[in-house]
PDB file of N, CA and C in Angstrom:
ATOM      1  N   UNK A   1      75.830  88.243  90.062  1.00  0.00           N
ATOM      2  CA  UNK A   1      76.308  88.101  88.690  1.00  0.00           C
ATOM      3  C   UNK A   1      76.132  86.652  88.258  1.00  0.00           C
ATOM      4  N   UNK A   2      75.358  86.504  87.316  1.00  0.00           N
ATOM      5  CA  UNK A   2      75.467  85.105  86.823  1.00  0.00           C
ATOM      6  C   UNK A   2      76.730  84.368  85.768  1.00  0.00           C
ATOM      7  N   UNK A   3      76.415  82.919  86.495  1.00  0.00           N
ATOM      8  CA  UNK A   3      77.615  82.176  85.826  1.00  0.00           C
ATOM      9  C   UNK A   3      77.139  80.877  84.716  1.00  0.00           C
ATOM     10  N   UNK A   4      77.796  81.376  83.595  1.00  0.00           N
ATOM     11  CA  UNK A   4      77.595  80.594  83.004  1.00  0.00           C
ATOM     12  C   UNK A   4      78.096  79.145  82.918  1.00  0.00           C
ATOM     13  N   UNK A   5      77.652  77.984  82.634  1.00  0.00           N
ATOM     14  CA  UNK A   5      78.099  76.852  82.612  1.00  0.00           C
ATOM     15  C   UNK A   5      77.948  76.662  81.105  1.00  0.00           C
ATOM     16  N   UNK A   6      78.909  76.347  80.054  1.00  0.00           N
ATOM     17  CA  UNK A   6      79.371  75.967  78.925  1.00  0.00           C
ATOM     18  C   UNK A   6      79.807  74.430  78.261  1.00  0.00           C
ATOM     19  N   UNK A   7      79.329  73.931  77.170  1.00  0.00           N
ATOM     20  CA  UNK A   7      79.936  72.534  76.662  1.00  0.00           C
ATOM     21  C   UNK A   7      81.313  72.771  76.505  1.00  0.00           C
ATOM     22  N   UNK A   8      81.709  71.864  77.019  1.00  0.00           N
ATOM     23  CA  UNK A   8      83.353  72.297  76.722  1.00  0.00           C
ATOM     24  C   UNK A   8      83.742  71.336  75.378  1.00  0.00           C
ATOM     25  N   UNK A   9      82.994  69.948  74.970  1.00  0.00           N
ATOM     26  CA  UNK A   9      83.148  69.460  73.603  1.00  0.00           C
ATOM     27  C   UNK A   9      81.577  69.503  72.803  1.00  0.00           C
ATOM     28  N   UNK A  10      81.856  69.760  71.796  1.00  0.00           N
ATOM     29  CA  UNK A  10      80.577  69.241  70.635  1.00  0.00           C
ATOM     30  C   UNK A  10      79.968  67.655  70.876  1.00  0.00           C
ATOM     31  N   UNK A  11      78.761  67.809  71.608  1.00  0.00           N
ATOM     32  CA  UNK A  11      78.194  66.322  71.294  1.00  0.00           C
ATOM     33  C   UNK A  11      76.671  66.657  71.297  1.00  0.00           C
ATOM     34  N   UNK A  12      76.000  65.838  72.160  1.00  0.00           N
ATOM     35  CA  UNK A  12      74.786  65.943  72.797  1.00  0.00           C
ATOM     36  C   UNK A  12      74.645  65.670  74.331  1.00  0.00           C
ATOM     37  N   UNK A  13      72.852  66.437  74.773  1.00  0.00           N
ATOM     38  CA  UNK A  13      73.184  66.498  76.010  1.00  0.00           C
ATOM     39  C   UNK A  13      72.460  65.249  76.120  1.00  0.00           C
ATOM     40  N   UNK A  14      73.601  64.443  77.027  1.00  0.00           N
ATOM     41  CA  UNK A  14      72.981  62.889  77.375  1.00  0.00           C
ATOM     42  C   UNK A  14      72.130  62.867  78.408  1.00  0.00           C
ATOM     43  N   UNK A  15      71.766  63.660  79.546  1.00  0.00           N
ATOM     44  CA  UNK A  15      71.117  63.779  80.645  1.00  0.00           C
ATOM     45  C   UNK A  15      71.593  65.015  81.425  1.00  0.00           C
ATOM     46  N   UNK A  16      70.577  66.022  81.808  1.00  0.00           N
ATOM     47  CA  UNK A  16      70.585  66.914  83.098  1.00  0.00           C
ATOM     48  C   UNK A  16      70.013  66.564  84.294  1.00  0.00           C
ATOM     49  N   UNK A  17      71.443  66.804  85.153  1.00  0.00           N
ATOM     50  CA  UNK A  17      71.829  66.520  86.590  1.00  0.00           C
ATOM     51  C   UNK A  17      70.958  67.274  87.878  1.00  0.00           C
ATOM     52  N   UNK A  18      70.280  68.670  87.057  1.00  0.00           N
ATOM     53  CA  UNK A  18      70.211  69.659  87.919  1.00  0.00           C
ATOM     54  C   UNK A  18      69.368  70.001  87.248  1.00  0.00           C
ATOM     55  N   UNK A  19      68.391  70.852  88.272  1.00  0.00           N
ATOM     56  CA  UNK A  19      66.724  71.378  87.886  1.00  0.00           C
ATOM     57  C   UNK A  19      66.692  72.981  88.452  1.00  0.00           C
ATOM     58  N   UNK A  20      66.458  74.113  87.708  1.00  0.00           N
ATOM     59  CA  UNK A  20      65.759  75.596  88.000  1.00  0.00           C
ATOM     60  C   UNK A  20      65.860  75.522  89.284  1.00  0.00           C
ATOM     61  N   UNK A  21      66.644  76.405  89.917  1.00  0.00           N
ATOM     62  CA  UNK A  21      66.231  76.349  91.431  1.00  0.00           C
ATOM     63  C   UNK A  21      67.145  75.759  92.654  1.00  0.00           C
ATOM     64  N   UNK A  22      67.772  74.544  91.538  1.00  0.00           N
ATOM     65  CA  UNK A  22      68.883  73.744  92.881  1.00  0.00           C
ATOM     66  C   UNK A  22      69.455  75.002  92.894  1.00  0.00           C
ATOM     67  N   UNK A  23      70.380  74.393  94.163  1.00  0.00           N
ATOM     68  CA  UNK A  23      71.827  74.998  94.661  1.00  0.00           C
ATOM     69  C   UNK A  23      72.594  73.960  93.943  1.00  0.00           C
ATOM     70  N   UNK A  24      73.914  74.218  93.856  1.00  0.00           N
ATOM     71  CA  UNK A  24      74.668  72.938  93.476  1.00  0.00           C
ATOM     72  C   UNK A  24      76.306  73.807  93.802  1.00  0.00           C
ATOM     73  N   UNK A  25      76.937  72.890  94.212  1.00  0.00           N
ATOM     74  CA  UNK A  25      78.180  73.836  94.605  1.00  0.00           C
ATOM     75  C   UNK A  25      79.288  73.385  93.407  1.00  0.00           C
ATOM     76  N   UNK A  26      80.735  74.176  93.410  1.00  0.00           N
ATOM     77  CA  UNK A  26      81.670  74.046  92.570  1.00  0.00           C
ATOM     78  C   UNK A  26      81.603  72.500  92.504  1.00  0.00           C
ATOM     79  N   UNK A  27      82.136  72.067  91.101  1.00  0.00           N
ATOM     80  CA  UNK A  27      82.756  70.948  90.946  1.00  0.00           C
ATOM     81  C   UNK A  27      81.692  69.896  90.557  1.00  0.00           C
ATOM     82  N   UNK A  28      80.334  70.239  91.271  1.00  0.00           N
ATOM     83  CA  UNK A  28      79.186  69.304  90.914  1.00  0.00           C
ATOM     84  C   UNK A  28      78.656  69.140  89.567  1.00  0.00           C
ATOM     85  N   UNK A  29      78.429  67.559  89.037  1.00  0.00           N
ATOM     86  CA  UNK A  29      77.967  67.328  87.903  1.00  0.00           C
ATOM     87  C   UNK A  29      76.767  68.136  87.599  1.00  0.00           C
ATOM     88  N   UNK A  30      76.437  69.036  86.551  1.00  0.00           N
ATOM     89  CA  UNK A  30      74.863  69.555  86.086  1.00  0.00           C
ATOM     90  C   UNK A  30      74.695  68.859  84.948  1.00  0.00           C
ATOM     91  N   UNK A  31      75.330  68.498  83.471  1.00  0.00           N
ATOM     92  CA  UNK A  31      74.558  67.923  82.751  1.00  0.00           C
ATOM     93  C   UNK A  31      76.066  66.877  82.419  1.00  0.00           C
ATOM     94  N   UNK A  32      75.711  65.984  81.489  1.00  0.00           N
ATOM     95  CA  UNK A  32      76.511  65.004  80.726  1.00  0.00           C
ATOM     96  C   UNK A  32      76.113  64.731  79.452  1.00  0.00           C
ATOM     97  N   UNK A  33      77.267  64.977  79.147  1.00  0.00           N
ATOM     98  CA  UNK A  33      77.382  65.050  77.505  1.00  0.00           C
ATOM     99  C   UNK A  33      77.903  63.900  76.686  1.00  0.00           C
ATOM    100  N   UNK A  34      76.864  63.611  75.936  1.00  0.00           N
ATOM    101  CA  UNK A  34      77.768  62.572  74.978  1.00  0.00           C
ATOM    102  C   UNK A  34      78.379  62.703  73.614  1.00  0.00           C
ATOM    103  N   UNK A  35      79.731  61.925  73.567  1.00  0.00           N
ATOM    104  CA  UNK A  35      80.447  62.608  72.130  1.00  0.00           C
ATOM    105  C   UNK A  35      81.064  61.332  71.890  1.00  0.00           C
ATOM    106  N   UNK A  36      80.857  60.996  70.680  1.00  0.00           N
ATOM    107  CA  UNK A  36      81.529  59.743  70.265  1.00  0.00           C
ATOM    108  C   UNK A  36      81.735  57.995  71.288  1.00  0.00           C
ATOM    109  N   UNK A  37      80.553  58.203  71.280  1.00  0.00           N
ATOM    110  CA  UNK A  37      80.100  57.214  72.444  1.00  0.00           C
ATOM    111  C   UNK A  37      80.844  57.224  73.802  1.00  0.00           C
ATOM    112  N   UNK A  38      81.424  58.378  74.487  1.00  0.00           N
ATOM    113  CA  UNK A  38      81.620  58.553  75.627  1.00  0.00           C
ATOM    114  C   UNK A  38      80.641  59.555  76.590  1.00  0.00           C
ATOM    115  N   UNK A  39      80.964  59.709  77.836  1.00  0.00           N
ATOM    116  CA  UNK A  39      80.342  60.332  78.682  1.00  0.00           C
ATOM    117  C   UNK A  39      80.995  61.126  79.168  1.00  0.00           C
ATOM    118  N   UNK A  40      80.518  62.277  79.146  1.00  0.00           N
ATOM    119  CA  UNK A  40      81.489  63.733  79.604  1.00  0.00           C
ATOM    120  C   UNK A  40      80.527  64.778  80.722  1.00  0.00           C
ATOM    121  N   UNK A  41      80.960  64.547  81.680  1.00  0.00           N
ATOM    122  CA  UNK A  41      80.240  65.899  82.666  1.00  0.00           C
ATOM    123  C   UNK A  41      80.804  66.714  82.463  1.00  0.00           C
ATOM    124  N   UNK A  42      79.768  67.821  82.762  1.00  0.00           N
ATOM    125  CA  UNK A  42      79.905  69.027  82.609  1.00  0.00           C
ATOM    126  C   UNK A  42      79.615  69.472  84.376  1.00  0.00           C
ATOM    127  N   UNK A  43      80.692  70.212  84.614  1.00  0.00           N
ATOM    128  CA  UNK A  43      80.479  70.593  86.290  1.00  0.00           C
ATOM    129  C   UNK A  43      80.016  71.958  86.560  1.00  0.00           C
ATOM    130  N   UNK A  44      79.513  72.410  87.633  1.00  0.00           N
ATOM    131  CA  UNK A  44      79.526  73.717  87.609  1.00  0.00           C
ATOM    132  C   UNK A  44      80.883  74.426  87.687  1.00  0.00           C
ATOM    133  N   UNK A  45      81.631  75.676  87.338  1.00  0.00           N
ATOM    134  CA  UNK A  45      82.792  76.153  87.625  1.00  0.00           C
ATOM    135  C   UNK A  45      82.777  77.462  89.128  1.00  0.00           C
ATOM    136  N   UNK A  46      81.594  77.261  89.875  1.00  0.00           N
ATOM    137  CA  UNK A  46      81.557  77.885  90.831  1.00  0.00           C
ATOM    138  C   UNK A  46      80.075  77.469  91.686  1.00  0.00           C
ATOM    139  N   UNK A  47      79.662  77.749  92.931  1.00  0.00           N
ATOM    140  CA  UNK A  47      78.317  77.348  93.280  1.00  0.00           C
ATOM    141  C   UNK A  47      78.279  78.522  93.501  1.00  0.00           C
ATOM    142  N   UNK A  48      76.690  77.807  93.473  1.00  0.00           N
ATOM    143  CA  UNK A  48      75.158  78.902  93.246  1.00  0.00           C
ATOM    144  C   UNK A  48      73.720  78.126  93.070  1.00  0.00           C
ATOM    145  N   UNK A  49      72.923  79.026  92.075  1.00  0.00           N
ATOM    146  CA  UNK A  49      71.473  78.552  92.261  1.00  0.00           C
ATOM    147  C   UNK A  49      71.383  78.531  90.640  1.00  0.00           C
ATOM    148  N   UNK A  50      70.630  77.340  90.123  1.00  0.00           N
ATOM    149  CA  UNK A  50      70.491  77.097  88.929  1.00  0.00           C
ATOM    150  C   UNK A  50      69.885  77.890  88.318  1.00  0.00           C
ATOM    151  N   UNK A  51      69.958  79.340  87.884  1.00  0.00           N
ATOM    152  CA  UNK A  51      68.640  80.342  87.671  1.00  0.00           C
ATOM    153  C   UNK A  51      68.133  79.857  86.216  1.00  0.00           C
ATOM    154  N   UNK A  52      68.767  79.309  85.202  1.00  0.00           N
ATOM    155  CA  UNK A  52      68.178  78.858  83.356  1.00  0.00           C
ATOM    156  C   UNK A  52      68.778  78.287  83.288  1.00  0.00           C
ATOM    157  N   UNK A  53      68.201  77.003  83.149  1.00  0.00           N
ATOM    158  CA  UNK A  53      68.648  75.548  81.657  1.00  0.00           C
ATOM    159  C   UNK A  53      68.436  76.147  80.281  1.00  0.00           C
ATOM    160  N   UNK A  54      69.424  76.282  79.586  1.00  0.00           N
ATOM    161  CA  UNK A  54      69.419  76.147  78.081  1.00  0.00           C
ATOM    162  C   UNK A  54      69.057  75.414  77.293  1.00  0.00           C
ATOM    163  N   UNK A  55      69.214  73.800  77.735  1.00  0.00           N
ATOM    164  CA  UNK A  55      69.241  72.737  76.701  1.00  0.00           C
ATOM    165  C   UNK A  55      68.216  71.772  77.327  1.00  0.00           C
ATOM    166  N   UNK A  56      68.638  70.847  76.327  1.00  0.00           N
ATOM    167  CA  UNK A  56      67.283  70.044  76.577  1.00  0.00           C
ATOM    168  C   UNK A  56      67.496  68.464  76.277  1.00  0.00           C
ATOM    169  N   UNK A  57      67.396  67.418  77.209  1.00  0.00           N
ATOM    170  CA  UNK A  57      68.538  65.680  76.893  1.00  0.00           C
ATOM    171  C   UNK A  57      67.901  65.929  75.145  1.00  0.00           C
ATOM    172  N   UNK A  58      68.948  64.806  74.390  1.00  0.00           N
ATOM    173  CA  UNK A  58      68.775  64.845  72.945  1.00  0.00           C
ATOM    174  C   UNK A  58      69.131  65.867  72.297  1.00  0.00           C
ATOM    175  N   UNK A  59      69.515  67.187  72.751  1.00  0.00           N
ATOM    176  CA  UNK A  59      69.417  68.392  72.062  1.00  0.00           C
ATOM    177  C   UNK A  59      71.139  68.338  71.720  1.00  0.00           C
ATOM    178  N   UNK A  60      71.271  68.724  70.378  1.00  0.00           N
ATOM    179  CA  UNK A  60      72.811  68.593  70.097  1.00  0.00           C
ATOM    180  C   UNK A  60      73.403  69.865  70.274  1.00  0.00           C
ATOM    181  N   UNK A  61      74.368  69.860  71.191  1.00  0.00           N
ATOM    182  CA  UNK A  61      75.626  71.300  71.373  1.00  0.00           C
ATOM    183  C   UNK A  61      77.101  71.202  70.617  1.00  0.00           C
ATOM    184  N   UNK A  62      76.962  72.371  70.805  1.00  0.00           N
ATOM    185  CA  UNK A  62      78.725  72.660  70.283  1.00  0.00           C
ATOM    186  C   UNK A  62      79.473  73.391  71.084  1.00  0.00           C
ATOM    187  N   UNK A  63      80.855  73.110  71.128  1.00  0.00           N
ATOM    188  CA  UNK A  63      81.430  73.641  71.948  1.00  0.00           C
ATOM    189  C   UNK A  63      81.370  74.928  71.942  1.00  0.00           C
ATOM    190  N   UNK A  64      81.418  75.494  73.654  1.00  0.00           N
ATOM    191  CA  UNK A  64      81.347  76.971  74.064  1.00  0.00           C
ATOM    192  C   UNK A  64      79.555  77.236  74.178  1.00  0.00           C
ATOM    193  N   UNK A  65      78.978  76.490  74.004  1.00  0.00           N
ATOM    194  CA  UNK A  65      77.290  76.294  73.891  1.00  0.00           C
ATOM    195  C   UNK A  65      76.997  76.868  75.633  1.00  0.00           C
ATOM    196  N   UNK A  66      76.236  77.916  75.595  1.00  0.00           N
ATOM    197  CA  UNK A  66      75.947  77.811  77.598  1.00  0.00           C
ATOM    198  C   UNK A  66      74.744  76.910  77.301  1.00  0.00           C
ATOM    199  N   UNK A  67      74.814  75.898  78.789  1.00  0.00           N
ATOM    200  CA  UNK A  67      73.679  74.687  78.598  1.00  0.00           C
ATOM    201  C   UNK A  67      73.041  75.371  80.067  1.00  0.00           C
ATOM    202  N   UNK A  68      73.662  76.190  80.643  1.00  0.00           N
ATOM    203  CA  UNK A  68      72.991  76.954  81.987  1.00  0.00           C
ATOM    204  C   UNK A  68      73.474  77.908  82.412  1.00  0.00           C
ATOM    205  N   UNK A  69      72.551  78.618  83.410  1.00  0.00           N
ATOM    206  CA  UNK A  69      73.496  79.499  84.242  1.00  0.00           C
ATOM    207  C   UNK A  69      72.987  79.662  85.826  1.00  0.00           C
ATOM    208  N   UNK A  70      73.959  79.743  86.290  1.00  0.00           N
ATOM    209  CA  UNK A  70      74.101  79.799  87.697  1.00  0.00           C
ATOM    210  C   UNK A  70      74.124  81.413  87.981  1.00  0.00           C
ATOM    211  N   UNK A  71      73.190  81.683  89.573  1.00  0.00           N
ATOM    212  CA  UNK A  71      72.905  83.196  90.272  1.00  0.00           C
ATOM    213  C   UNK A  71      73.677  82.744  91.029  1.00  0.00           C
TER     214      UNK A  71
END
């Protein structure tokens, strides 16, 4: 069952952590988000295997946005 990973605030994605394919376990940074000149990771909420990136650095999200999902 795949898991989604979600923006939890409206900004942009400042950099992805994680590439198609990693493993990455709970808790690990996958992308960082910037919102009002801060820096916000986004973690996975369970491990697994990166099966789709959504987004793209520069690309602007809103909250509840899936930026990936985890198999």
């Amino acid at each position: 069952m795949a898991t989604s990973v979600n923006a939890h605030i409206t900004g942009t994605v400042w950099k992805i952590e994680v590439k198609e394919g990693e493993m990455v376990s709970e808790g690990q940074t996958c992308v960082i988000l910037e919102s009002m000149k801060m820096e916000m990771p986004v973690e996975a909420p369970a491990s697994g295997t990166v099966e789709k990136i959504n987004c793209a650095e520069g690309q602007a999200v809103n909250e509840g946005d899936v930026l990936l999902t985890l198999a």
